[in-house]
PDB file of N, CA and C in Angstrom:
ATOM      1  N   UNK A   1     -74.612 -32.035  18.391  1.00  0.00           N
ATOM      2  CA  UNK A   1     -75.764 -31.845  17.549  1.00  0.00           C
ATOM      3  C   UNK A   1     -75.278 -31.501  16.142  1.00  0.00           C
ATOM      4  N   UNK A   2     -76.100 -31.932  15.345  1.00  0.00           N
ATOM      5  CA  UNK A   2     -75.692 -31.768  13.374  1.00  0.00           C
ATOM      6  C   UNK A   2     -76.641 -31.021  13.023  1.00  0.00           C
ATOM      7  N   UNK A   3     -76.400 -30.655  12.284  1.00  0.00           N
ATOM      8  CA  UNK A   3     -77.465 -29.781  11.701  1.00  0.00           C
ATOM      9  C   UNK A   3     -77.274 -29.886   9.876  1.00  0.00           C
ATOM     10  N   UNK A   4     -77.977 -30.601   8.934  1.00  0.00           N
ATOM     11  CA  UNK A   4     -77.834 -30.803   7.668  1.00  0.00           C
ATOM     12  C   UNK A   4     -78.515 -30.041   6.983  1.00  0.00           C
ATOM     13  N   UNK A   5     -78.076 -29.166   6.035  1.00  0.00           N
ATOM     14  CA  UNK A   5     -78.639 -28.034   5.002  1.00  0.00           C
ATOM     15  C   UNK A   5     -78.980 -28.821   3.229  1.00  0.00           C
ATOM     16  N   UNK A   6     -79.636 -29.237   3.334  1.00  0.00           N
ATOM     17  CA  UNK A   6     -80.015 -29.270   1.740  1.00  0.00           C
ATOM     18  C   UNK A   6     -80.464 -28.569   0.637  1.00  0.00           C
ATOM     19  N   UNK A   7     -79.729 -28.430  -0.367  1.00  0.00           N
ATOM     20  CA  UNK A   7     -80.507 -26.883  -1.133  1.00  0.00           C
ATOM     21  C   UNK A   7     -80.182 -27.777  -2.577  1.00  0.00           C
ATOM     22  N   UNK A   8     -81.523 -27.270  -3.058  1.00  0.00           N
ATOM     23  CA  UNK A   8     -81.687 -28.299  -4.451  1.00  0.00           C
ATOM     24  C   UNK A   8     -82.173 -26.987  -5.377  1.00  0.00           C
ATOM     25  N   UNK A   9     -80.870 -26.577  -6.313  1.00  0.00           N
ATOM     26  CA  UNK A   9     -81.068 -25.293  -7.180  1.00  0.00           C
ATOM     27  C   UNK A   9     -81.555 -25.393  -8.500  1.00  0.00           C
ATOM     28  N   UNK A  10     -82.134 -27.412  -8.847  1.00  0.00           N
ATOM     29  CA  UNK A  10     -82.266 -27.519 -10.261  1.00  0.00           C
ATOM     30  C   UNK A  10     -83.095 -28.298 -10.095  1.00  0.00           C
ATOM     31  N   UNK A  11     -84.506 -28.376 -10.620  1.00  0.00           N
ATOM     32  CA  UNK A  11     -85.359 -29.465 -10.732  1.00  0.00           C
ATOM     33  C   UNK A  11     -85.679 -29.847 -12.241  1.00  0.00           C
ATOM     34  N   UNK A  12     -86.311 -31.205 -12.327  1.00  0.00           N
ATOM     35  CA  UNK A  12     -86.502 -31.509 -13.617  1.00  0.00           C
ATOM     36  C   UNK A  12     -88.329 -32.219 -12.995  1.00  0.00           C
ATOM     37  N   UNK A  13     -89.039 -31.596 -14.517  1.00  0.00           N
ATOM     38  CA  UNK A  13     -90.414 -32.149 -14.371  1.00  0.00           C
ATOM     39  C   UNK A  13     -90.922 -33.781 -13.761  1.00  0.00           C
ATOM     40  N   UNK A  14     -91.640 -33.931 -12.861  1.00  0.00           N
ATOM     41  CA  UNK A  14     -92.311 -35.390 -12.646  1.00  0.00           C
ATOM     42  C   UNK A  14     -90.973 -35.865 -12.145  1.00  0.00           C
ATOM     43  N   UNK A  15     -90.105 -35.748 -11.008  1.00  0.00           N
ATOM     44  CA  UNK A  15     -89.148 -35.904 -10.096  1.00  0.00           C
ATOM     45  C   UNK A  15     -89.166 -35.708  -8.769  1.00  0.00           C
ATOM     46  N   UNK A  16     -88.622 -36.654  -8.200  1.00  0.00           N
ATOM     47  CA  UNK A  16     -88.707 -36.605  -6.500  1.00  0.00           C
ATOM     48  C   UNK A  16     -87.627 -36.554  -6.088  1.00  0.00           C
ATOM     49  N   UNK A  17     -87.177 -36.185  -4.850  1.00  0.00           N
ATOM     50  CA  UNK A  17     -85.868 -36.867  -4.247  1.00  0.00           C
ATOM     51  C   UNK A  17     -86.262 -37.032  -2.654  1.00  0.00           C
ATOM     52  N   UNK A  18     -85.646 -38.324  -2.202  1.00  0.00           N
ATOM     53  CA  UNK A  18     -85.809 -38.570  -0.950  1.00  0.00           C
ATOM     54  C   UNK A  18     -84.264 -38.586  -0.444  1.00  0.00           C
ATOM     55  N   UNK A  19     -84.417 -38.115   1.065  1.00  0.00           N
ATOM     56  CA  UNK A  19     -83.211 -37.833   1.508  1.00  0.00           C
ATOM     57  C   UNK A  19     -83.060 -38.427   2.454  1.00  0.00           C
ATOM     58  N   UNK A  20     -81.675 -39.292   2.932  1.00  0.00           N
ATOM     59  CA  UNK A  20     -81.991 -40.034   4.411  1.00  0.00           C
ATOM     60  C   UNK A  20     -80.756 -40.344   5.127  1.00  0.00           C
ATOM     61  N   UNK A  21     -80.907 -39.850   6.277  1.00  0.00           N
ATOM     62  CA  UNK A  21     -79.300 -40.069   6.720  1.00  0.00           C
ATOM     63  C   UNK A  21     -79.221 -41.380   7.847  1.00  0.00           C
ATOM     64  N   UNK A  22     -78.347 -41.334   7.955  1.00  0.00           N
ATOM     65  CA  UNK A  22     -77.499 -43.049   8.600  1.00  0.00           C
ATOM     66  C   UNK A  22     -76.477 -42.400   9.795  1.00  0.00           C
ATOM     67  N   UNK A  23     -76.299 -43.161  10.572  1.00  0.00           N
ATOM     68  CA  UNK A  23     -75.253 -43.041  11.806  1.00  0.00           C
ATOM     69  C   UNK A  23     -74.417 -43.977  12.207  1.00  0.00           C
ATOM     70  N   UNK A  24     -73.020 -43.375  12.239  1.00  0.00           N
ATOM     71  CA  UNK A  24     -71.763 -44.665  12.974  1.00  0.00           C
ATOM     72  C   UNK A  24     -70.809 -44.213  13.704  1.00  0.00           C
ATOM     73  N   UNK A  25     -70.565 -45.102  14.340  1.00  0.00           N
ATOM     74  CA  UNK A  25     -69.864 -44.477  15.598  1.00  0.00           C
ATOM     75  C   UNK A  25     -68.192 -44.726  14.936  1.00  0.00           C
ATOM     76  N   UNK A  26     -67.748 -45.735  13.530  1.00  0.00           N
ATOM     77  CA  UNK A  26     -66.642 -45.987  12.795  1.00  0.00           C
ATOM     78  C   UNK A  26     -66.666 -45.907  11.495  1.00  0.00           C
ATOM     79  N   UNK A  27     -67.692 -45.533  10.985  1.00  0.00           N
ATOM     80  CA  UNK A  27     -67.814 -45.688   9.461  1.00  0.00           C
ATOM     81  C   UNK A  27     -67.683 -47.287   8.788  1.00  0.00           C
ATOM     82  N   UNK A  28     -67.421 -47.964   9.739  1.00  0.00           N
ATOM     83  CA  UNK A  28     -67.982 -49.361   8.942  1.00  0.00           C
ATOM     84  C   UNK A  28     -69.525 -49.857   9.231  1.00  0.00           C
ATOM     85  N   UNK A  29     -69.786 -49.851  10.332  1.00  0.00           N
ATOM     86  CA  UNK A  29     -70.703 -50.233  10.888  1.00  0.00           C
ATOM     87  C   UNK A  29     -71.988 -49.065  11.101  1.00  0.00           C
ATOM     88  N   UNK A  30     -72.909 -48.967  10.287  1.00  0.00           N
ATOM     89  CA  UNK A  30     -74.131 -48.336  10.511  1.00  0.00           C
ATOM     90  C   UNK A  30     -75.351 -48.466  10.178  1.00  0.00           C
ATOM     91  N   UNK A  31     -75.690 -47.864  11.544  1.00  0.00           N
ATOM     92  CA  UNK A  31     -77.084 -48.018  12.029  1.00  0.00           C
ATOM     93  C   UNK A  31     -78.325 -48.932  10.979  1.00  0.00           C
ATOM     94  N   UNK A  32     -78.881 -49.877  11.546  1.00  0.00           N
ATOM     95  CA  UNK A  32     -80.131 -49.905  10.728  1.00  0.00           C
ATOM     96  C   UNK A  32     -81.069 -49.383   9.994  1.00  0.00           C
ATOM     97  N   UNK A  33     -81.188 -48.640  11.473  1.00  0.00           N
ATOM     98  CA  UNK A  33     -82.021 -47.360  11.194  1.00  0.00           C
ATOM     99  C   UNK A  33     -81.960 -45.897  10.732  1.00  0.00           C
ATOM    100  N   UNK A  34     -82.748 -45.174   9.918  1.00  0.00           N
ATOM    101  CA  UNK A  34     -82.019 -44.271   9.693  1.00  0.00           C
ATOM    102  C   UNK A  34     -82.418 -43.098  10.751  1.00  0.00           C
ATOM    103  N   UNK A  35     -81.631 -42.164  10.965  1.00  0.00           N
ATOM    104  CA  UNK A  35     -81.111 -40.956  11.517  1.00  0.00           C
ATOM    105  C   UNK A  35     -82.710 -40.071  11.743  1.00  0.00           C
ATOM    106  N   UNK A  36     -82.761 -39.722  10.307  1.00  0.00           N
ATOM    107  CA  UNK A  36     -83.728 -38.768   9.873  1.00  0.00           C
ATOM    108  C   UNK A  36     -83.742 -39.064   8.234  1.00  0.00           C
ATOM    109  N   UNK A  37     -85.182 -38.661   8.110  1.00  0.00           N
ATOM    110  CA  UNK A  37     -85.530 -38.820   6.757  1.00  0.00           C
ATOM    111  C   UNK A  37     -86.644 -37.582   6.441  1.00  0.00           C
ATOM    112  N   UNK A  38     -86.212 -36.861   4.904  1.00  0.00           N
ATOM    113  CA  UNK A  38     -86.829 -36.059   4.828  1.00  0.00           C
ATOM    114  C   UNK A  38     -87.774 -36.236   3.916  1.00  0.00           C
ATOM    115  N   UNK A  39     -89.272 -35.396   4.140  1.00  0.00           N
ATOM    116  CA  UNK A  39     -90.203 -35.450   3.812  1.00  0.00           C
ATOM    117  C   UNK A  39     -89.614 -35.160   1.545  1.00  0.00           C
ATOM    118  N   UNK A  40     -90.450 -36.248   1.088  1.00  0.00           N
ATOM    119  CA  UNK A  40     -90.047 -35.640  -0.089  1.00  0.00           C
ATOM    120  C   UNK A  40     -89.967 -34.422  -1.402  1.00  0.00           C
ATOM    121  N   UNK A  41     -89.923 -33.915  -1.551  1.00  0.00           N
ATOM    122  CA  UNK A  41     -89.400 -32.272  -2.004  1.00  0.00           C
ATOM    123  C   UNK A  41     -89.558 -32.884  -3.510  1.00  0.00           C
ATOM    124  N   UNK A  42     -90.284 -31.532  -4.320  1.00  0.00           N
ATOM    125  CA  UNK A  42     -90.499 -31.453  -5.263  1.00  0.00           C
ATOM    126  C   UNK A  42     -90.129 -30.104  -6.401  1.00  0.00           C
ATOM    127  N   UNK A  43     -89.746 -29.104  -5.372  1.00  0.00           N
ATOM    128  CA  UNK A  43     -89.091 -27.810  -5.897  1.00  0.00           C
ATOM    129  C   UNK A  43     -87.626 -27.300  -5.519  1.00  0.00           C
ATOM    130  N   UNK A  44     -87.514 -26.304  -5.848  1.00  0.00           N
ATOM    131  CA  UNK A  44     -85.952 -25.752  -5.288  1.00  0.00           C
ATOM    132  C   UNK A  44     -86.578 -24.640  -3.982  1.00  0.00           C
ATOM    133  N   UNK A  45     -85.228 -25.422  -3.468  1.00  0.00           N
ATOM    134  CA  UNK A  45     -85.350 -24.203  -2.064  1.00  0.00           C
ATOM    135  C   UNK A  45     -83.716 -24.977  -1.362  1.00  0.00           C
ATOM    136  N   UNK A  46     -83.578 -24.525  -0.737  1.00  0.00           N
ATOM    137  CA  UNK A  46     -82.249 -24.345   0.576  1.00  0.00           C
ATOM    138  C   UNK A  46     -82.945 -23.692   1.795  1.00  0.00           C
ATOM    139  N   UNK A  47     -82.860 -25.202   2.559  1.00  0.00           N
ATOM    140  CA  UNK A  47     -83.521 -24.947   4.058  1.00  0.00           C
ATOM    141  C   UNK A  47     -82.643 -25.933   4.952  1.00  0.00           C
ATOM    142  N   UNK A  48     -82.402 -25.435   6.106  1.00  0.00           N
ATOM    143  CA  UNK A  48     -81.743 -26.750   7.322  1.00  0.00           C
ATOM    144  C   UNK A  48     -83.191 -27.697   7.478  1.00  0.00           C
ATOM    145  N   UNK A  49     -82.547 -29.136   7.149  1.00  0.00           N
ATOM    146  CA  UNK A  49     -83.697 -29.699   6.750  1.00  0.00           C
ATOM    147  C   UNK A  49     -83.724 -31.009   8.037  1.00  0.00           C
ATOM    148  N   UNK A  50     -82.844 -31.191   8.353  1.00  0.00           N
ATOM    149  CA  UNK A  50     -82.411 -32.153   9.369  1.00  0.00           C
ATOM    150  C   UNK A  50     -81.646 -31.566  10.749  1.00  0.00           C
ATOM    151  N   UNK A  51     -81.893 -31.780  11.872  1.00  0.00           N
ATOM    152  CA  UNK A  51     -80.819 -31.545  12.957  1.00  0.00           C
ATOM    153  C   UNK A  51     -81.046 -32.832  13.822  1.00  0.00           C
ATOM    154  N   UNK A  52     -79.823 -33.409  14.091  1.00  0.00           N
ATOM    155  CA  UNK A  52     -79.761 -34.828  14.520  1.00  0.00           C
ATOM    156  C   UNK A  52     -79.056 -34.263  15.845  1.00  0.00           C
ATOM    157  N   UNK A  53     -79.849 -34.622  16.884  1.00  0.00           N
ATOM    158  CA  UNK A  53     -79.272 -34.758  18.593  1.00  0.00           C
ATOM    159  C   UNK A  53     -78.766 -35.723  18.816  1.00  0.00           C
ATOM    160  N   UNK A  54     -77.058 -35.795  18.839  1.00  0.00           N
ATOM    161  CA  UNK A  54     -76.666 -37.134  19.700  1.00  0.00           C
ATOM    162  C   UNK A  54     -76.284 -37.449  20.548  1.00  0.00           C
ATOM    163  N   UNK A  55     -77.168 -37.002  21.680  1.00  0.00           N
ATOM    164  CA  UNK A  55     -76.943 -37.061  22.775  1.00  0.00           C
ATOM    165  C   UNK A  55     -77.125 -37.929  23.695  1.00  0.00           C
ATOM    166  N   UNK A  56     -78.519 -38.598  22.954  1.00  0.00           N
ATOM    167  CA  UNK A  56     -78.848 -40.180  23.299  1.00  0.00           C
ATOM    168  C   UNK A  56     -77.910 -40.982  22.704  1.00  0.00           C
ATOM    169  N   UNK A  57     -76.934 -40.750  21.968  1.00  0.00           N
ATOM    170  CA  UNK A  57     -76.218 -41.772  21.540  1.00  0.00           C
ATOM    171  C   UNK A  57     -74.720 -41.285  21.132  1.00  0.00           C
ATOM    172  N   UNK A  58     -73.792 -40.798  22.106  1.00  0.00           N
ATOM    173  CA  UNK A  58     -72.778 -40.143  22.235  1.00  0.00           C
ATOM    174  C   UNK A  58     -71.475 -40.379  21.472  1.00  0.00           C
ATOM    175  N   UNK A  59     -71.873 -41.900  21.210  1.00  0.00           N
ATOM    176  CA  UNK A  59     -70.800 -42.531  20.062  1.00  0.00           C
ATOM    177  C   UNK A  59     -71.205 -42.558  19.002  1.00  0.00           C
ATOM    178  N   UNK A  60     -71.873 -41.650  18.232  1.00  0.00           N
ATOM    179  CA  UNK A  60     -72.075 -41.495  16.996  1.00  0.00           C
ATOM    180  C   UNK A  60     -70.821 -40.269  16.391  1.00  0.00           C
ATOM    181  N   UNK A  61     -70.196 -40.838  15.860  1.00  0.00           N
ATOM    182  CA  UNK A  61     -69.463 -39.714  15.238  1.00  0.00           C
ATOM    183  C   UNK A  61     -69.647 -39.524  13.723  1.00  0.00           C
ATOM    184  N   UNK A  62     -70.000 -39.752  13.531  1.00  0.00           N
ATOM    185  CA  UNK A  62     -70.747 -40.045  12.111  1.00  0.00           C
ATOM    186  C   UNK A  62     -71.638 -39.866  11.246  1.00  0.00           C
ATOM    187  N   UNK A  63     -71.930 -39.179  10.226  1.00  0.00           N
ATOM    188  CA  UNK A  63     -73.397 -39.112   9.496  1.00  0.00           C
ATOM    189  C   UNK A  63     -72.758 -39.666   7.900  1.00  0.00           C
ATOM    190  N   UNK A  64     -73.643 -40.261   7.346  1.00  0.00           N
ATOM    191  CA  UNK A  64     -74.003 -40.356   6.166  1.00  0.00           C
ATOM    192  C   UNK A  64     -75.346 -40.045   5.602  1.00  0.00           C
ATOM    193  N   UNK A  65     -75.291 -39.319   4.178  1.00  0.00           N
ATOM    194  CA  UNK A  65     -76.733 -38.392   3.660  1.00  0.00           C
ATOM    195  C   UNK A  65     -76.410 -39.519   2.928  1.00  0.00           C
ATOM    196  N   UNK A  66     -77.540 -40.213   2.632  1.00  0.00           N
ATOM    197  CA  UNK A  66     -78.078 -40.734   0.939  1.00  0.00           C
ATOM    198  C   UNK A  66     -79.257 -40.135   0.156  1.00  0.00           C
ATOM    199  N   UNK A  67     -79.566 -39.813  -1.107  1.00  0.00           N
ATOM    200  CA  UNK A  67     -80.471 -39.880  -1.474  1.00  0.00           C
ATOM    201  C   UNK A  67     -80.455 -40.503  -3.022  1.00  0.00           C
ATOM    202  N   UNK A  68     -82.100 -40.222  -3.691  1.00  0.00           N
ATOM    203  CA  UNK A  68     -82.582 -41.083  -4.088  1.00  0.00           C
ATOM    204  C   UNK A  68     -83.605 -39.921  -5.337  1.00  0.00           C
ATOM    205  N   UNK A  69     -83.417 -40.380  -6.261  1.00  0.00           N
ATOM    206  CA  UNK A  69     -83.797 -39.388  -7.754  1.00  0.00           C
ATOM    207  C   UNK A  69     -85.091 -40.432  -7.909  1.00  0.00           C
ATOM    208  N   UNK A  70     -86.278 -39.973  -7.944  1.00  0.00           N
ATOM    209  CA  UNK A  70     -87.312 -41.375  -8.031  1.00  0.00           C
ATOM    210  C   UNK A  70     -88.458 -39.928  -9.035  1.00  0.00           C
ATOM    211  N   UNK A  71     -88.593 -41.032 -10.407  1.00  0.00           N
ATOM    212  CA  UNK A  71     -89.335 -40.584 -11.613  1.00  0.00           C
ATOM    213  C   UNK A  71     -90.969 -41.240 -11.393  1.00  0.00           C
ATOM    214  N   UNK A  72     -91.619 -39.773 -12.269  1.00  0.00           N
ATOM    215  CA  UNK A  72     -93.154 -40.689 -12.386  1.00  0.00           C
ATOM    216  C   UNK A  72     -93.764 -40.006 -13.341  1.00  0.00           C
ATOM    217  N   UNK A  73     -94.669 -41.199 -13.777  1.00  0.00           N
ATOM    218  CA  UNK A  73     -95.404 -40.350 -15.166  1.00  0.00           C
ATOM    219  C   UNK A  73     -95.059 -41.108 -16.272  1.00  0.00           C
ATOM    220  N   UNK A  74     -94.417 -40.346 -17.444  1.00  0.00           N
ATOM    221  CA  UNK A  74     -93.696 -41.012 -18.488  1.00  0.00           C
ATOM    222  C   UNK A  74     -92.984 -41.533 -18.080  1.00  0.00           C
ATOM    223  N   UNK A  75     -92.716 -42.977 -18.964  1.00  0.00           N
ATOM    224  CA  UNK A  75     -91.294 -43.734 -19.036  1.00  0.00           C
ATOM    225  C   UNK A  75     -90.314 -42.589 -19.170  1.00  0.00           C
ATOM    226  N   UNK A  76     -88.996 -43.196 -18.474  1.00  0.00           N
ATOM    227  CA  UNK A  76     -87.617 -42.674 -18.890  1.00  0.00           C
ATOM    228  C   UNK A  76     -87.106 -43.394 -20.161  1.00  0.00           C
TER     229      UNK A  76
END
């Protein structure tokens, strides 16, 4: 079992971030699908935001986090 902590100590006005993790059992090859995806966050906080069971899928040795800085409102 994983357990992923995200803590976001700096925000900037009219900003999102989406967070989403991926699974591989080699690091070349992963998953389609993703893992877990977190609801999108708009303030600062540090919380365990993800815990991935792989128990259904025992050959996962692997996580990858991506995320994603997504603006609204004014042009950049």
């Amino acid at each position: 079992m994983f357990q992923i902590t995200l803590g976001i100590t700096e925000i900037v006005e009219e900003q999102v971030v989406d967070v989403i993790t991926d699974r591989s059992a080699d690091r070349v090859v992963w998953a389609a699908n993703p893992v877990a995806a977190v609801p999108q966050k708009l303030n600062q906080y540090t919380a365990p935001v993800v815990v991935v069971d792989n128990s259904s899928a025992p050959s996962v040795r692997c996580l990858r986090v991506r995320w994603q800085v997504n603006r609204w409102g004014r042009a950049s």
